[in-house]
C-alpha atoms as a PDB file:
ATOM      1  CA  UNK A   1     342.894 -29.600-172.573  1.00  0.00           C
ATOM      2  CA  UNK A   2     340.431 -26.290-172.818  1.00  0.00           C
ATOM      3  CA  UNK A   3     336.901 -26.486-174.202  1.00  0.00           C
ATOM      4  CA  UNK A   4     336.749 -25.190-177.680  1.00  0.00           C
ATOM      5  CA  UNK A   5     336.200 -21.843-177.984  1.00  0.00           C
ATOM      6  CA  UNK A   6     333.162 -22.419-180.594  1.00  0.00           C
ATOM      7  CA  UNK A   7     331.553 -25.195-181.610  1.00  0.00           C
ATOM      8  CA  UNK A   8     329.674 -25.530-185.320  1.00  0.00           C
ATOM      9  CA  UNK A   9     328.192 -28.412-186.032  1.00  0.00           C
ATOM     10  CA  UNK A  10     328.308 -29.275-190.164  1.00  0.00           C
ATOM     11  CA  UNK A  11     326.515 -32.126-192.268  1.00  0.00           C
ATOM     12  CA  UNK A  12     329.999 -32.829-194.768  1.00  0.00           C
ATOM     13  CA  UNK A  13     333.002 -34.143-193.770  1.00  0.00           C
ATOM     14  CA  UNK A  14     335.344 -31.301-195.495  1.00  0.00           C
ATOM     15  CA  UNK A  15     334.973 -27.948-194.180  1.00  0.00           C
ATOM     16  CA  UNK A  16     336.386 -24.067-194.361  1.00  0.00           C
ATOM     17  CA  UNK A  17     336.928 -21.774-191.850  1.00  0.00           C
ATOM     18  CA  UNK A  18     337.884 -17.934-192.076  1.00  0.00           C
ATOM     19  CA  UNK A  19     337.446 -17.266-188.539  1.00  0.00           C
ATOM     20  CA  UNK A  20     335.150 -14.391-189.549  1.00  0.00           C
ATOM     21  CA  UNK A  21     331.912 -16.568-190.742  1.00  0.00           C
ATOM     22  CA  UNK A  22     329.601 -15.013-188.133  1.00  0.00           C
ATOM     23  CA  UNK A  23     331.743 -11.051-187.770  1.00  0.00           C
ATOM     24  CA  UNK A  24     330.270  -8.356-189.128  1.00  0.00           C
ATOM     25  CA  UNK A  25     332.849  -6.722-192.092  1.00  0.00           C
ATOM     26  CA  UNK A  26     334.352 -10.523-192.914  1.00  0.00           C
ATOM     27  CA  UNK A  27     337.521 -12.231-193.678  1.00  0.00           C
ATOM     28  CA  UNK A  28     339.151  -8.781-193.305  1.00  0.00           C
ATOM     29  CA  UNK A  29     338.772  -9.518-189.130  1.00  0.00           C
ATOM     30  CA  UNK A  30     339.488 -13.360-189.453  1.00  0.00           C
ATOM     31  CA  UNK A  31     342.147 -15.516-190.455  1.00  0.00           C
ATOM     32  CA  UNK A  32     343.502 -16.942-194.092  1.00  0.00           C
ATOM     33  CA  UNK A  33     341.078 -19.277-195.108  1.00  0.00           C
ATOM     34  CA  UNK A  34     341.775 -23.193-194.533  1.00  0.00           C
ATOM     35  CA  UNK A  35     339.956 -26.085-195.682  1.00  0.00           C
ATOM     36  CA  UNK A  36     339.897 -28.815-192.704  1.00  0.00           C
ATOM     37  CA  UNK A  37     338.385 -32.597-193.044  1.00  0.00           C
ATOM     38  CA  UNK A  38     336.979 -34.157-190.248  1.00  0.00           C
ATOM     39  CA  UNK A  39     338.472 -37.622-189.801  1.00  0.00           C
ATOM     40  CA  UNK A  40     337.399 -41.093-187.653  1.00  0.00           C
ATOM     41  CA  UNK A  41     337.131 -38.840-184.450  1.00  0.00           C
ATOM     42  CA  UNK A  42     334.350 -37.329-185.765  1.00  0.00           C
ATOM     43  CA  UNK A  43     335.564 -33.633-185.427  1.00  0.00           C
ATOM     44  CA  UNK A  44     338.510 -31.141-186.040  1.00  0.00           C
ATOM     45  CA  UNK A  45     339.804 -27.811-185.056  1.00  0.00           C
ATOM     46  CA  UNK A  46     340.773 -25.095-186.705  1.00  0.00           C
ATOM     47  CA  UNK A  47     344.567 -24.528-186.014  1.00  0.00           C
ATOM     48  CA  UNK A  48     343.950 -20.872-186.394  1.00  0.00           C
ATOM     49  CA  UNK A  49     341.075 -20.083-184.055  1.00  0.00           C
ATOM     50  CA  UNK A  50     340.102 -23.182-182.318  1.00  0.00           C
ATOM     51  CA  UNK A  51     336.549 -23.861-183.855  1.00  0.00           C
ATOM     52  CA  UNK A  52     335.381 -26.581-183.280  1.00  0.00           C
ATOM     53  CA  UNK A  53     333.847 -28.211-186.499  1.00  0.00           C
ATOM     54  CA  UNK A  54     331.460 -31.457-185.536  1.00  0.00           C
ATOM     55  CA  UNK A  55     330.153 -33.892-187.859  1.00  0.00           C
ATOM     56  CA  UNK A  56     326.491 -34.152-187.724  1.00  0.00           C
ATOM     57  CA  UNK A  57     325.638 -38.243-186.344  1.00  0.00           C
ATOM     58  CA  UNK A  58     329.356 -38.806-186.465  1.00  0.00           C
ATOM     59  CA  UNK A  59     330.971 -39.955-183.456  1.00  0.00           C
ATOM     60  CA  UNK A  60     331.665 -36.897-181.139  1.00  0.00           C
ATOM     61  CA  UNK A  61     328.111 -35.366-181.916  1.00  0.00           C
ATOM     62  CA  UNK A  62     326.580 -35.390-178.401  1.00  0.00           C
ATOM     63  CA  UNK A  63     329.190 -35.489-176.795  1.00  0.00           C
ATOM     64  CA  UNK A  64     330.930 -33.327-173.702  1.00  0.00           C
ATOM     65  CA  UNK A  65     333.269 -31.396-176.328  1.00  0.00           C
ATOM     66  CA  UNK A  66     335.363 -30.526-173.060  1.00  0.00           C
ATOM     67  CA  UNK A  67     336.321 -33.976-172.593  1.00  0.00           C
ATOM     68  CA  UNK A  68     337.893 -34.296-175.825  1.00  0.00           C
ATOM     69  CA  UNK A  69     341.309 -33.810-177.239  1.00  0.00           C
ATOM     70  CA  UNK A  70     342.098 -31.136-179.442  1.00  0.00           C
ATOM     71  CA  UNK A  71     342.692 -32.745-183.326  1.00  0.00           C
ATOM     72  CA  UNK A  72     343.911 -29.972-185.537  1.00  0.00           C
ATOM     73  CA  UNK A  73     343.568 -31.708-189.525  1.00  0.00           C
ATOM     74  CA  UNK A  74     346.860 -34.051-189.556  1.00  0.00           C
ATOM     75  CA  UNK A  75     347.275 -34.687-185.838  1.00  0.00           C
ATOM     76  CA  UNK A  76     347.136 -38.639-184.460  1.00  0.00           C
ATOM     77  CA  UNK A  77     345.827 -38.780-180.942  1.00  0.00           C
END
């Protein structure tokens, strides 16, 4: 278990990720884009680039993000 390498908190439960959201010149440096939905846990991973995407009041917001298991969308812990 490694910490994520970013962590983005969101306010809906389905998400996107390009890996190139915050890089100057866009998806062209990133990855394919994915749509991911955070489950029970509260939070899910990109399986591409390892963001970290946190529901906002759900139940890993707050919490030591180090401590927790990486869930890619479709993994059981």
């Amino acid at each position: 278990m490694h910490p994520p390498l970013e962590i983005t908190r969101v306010s809906q439960s389905r998400v996107a990720c390009d890996g190139a959201a915050d890089i100057p010149g866009g998806a062209a440096l990133g990855h394919p884009r994915v749509w991911l939905q955070i489950d029970e846990h509260g939070y899910v991973d990109c399986g591409y680039c390892d963001r970290r995407f946190v529901l906002i009041g759900g139940p890993a917001d707050g919490k030591d993000q180090a401590q927790l298991p990486d869930i890619s969308e479709g993994a059981s812990l």
